[in-house]
N, C-alpha and C. Protein backbone atom coordinates (compact mmCIF):
# COMPACT_ATOMS: atom_id res chain seq x y z
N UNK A 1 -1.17 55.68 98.19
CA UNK A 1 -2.11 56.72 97.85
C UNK A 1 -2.11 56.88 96.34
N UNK A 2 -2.98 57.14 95.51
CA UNK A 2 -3.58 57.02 94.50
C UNK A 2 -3.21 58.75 93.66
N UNK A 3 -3.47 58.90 92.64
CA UNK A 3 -2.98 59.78 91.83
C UNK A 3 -4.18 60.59 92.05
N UNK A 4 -4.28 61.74 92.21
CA UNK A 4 -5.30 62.85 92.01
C UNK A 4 -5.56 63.34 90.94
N UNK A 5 -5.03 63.73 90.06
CA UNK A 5 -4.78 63.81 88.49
C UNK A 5 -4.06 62.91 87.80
N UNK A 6 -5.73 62.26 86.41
CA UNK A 6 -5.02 61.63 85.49
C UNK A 6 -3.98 61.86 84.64
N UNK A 7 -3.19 60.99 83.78
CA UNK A 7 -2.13 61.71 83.27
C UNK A 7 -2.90 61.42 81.78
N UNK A 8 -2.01 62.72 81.10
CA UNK A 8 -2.28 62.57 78.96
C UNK A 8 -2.28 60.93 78.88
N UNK A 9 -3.41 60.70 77.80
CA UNK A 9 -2.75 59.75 76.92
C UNK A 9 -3.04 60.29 75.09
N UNK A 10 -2.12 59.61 74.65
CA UNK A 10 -2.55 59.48 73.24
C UNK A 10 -2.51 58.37 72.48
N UNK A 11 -3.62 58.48 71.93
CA UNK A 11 -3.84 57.16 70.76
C UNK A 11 -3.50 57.59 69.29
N UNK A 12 -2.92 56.60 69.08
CA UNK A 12 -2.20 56.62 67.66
C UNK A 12 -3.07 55.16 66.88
N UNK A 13 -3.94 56.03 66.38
CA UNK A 13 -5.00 54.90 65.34
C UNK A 13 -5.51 55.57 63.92
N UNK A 14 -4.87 55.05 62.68
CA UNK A 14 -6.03 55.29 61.94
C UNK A 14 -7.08 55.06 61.45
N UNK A 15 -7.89 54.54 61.91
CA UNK A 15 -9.46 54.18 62.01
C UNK A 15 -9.62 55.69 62.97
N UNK A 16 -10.78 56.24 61.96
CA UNK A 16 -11.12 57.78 62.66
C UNK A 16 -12.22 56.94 64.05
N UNK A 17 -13.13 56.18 63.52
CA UNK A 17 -13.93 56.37 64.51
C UNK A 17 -13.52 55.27 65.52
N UNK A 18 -12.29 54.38 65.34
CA UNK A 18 -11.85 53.77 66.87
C UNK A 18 -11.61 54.68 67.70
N UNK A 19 -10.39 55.86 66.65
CA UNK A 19 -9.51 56.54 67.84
C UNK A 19 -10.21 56.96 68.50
N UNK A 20 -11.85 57.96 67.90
CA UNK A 20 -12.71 58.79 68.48
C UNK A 20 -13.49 57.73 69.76
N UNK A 21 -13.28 56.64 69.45
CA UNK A 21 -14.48 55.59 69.98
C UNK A 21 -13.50 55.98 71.83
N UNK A 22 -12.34 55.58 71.37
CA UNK A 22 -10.77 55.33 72.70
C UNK A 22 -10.68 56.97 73.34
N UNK A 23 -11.17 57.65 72.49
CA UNK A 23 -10.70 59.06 73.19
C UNK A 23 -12.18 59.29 73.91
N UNK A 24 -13.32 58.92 73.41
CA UNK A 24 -14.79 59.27 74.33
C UNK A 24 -14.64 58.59 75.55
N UNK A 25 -13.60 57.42 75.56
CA UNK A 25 -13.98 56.42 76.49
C UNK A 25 -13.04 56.76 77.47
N UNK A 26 -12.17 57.39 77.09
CA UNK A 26 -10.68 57.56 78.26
C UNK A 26 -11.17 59.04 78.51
N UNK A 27 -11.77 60.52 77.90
CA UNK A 27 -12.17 61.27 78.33
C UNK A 27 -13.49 61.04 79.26
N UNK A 28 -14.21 60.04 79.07
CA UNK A 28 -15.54 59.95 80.28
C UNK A 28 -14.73 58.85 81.26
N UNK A 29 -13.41 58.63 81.50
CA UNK A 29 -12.79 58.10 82.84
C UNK A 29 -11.85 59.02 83.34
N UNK A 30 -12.17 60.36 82.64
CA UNK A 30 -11.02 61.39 83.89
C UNK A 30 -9.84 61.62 82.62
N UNK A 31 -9.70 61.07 81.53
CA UNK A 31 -8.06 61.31 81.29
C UNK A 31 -8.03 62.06 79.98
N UNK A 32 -6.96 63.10 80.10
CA UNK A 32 -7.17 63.55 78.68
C UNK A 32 -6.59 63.24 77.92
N UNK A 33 -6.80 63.55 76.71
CA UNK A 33 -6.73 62.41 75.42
C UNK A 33 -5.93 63.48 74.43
N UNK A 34 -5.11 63.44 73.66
CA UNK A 34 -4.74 63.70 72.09
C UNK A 34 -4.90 62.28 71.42
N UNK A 35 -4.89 63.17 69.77
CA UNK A 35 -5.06 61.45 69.36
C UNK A 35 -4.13 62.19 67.62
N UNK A 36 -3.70 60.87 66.82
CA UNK A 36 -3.04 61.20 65.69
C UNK A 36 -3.54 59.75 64.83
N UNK A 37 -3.48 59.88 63.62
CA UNK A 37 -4.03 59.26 63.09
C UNK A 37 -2.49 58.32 62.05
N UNK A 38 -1.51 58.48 62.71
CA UNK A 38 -0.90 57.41 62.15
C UNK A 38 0.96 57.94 62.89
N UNK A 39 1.88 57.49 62.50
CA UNK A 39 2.94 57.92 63.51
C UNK A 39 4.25 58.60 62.94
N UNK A 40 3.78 59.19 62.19
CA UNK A 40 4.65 60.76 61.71
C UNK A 40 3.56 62.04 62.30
N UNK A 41 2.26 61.54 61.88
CA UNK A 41 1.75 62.86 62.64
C UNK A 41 2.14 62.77 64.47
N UNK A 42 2.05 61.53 64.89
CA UNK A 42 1.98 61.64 66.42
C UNK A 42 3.28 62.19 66.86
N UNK A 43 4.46 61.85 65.82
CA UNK A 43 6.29 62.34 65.96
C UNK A 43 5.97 63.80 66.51
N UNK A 44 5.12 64.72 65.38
CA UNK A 44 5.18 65.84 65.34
C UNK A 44 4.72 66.55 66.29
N UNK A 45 3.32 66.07 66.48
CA UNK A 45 2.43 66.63 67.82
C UNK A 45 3.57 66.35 68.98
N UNK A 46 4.24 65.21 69.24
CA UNK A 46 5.01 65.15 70.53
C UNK A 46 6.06 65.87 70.86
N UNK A 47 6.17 66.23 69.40
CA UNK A 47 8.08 67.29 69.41
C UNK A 47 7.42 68.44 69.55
N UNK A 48 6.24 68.79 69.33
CA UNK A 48 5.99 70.25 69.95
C UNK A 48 5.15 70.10 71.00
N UNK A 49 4.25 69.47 71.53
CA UNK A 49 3.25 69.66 72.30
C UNK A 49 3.65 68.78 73.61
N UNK A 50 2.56 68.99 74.73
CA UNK A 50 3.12 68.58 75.85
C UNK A 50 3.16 66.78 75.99
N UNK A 51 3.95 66.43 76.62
CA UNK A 51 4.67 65.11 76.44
C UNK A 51 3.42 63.98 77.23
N UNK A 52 2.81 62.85 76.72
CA UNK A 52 1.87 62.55 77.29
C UNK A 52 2.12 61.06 78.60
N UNK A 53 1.71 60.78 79.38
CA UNK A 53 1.77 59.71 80.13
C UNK A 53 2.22 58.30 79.63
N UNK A 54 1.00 57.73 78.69
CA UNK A 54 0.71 56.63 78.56
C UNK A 54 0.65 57.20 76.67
N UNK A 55 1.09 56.36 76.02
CA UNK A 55 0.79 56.34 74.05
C UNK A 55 0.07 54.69 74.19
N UNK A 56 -1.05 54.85 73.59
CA UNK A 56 -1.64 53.42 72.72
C UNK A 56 -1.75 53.87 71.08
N UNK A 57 -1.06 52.55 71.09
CA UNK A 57 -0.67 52.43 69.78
C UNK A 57 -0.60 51.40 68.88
N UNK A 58 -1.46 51.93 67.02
CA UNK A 58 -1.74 50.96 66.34
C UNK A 58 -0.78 50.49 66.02
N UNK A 59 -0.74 49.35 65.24
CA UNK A 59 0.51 48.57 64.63
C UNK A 59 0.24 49.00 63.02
N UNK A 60 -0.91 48.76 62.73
CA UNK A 60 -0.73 48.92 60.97
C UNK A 60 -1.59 50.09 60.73
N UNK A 61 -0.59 50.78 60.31
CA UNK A 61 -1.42 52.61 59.61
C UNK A 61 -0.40 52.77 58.47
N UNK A 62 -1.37 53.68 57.54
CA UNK A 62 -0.63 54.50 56.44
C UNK A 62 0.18 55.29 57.17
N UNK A 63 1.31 55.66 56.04
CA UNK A 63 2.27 56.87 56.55
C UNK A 63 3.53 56.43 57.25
N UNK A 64 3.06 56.09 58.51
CA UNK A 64 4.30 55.65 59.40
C UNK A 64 3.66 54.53 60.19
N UNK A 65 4.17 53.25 60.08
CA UNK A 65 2.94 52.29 60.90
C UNK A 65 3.92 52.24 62.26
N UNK A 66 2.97 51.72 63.07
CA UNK A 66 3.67 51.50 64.69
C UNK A 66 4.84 50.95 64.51
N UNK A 67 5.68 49.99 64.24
CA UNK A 67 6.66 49.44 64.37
C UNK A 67 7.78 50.93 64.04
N UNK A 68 7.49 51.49 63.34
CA UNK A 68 8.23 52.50 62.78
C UNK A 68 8.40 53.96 63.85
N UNK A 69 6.89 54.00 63.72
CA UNK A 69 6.61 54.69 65.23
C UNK A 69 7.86 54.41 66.37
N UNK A 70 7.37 53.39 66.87
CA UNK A 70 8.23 52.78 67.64
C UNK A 70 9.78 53.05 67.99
N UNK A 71 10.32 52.34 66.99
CA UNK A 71 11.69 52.92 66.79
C UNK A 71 12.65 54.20 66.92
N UNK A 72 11.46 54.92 65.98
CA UNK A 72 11.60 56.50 66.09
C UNK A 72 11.80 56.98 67.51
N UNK A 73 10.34 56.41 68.28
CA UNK A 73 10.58 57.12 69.60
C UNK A 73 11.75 56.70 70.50
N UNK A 74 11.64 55.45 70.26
CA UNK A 74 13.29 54.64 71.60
C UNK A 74 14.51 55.70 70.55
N UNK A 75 14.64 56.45 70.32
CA UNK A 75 15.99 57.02 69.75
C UNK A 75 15.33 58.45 70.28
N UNK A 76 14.50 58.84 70.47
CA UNK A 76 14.55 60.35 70.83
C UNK A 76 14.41 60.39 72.58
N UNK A 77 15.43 60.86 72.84
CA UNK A 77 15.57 60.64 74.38
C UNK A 77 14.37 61.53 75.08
N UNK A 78 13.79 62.31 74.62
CA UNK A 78 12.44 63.01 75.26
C UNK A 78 11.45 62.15 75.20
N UNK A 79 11.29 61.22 74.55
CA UNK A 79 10.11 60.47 74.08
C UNK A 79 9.97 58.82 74.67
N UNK A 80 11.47 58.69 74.30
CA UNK A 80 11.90 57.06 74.56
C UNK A 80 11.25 56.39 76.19
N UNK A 81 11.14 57.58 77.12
CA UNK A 81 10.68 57.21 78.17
C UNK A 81 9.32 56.77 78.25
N UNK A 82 8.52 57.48 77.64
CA UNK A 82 6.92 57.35 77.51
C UNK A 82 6.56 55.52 77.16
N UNK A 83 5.59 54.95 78.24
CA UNK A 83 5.44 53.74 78.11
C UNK A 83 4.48 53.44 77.08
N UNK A 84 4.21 52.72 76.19
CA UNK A 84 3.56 52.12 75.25
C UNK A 84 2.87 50.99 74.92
N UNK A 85 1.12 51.05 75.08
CA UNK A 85 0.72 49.96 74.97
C UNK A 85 -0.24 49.78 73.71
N UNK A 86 0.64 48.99 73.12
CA UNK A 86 -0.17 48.42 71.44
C UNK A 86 -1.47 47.68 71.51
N UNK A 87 -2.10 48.33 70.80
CA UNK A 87 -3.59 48.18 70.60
C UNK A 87 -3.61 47.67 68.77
N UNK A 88 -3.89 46.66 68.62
CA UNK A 88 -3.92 46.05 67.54
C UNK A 88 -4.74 44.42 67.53
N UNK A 89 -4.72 44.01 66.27
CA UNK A 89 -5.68 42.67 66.09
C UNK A 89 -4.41 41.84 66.54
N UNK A 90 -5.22 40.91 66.78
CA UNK A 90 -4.51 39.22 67.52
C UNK A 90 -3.99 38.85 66.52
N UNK A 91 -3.82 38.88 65.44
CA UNK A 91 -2.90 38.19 64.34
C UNK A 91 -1.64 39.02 63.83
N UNK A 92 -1.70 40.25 64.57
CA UNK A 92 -0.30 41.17 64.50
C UNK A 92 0.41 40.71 65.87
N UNK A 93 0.18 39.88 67.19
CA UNK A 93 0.48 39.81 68.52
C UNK A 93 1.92 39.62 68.16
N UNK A 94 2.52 38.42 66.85
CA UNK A 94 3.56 37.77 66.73
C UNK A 94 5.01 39.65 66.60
N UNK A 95 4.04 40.40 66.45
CA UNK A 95 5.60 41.91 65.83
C UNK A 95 5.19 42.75 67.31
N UNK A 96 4.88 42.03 68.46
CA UNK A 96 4.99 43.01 69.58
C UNK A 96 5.89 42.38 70.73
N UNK A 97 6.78 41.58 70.22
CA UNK A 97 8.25 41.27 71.67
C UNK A 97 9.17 42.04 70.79
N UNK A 98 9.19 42.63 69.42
CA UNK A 98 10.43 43.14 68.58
C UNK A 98 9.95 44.33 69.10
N UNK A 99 8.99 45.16 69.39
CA UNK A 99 8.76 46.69 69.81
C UNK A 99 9.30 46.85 71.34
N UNK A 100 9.69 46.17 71.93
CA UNK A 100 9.98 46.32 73.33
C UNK A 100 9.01 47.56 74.08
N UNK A 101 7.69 47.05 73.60
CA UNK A 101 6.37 47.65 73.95
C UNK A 101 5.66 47.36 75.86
N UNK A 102 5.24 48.06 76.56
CA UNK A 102 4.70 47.95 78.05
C UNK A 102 3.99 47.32 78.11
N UNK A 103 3.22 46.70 76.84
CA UNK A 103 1.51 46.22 76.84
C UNK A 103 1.22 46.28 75.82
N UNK A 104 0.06 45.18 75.74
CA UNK A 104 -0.57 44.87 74.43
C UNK A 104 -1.58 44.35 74.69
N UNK A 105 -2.86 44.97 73.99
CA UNK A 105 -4.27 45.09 73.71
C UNK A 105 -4.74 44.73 72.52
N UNK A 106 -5.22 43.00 72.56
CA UNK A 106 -5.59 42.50 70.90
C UNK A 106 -7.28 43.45 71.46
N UNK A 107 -7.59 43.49 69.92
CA UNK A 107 -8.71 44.09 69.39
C UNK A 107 -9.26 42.85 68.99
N UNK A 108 -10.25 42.87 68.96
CA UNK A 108 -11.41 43.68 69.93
C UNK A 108 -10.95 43.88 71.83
N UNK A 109 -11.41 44.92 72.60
CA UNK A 109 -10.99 44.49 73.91
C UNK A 109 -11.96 44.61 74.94
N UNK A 110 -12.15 44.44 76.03
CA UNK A 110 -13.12 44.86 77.01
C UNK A 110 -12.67 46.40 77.22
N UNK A 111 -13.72 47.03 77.71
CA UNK A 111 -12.98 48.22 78.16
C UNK A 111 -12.77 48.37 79.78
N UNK A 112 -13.17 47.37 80.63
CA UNK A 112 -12.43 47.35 81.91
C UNK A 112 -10.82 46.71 81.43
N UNK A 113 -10.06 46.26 80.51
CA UNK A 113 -8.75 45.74 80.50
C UNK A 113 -8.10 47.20 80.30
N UNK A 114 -9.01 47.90 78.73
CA UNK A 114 -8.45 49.26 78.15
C UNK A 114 -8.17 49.71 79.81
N UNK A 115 -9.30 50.41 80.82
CA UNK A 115 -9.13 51.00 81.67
C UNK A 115 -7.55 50.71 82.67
N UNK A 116 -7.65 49.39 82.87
CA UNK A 116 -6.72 48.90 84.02
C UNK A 116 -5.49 48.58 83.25
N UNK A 117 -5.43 48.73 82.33
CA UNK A 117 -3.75 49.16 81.16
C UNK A 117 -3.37 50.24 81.70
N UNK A 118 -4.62 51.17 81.12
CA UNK A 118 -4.01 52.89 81.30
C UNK A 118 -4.30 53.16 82.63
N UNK A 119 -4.88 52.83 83.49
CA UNK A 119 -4.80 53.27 85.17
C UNK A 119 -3.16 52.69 85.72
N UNK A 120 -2.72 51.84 85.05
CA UNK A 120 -1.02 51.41 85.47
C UNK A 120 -0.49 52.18 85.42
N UNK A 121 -0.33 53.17 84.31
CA UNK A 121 0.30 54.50 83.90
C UNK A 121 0.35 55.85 84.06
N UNK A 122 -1.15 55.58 84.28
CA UNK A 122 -2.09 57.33 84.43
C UNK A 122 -2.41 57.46 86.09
């Protein structure tokens, strides 16, 4: 039997209008969305706000890039659980077996793959 309620996700992108592009597209399939625009802000939103399902996540942002992200979270035992699927270009694929990441989404993607990533989770 199937989930009745989707679960949070959040996208961690800084490109304003991908994240917005990923959050229109996962809010018109049922799921709700936070989003942060690089991964010190997403640290913060998660240490206070409610803990989300599924994180997709960029690899290269100002501030704190995913790999860093990353790390951060496998050390905070509230967080470390949350599964993670990297959303990034095909020529970053080679820095996603060092993230011990759930999934990985080269960009450009279909959005039936986006969907059936985050329906694994959500």
């Amino acid at each position: 039997m199937g989930r009745t309620t989707k679960g949070e996700v959040m996208v961690i992108e800084d490109d304003f209008a991908i994240r917005e592009t990923l959050r229109e597209l996962l809010q018109e399939a049922g799921y709700p969305v936070t989003g942060a625009a690089n991964g010190k802000e997403a640290l913060a939103q998660l240490r206070v706000g409610r803990v989300p399902r599924l994180i997709l996540l960029d690899l290269m942002m100002p501030v704190m890039d995913g790999l860093e992200f990353r790390a951060a979270q496998q050390l905070d035992p509230v967080l470390a659980p949350i599964p993670v699927i990297v959303i990034s270009a095909g020529h970053e694929s080679e820095k996603f077996g060092a993230m011990a990441a759930d999934g990985y989404l080269a960009k450009p993607f279909k959005l039936d793959a986006l969907l059936a990533a985050v329906d694994r989770y959500c």
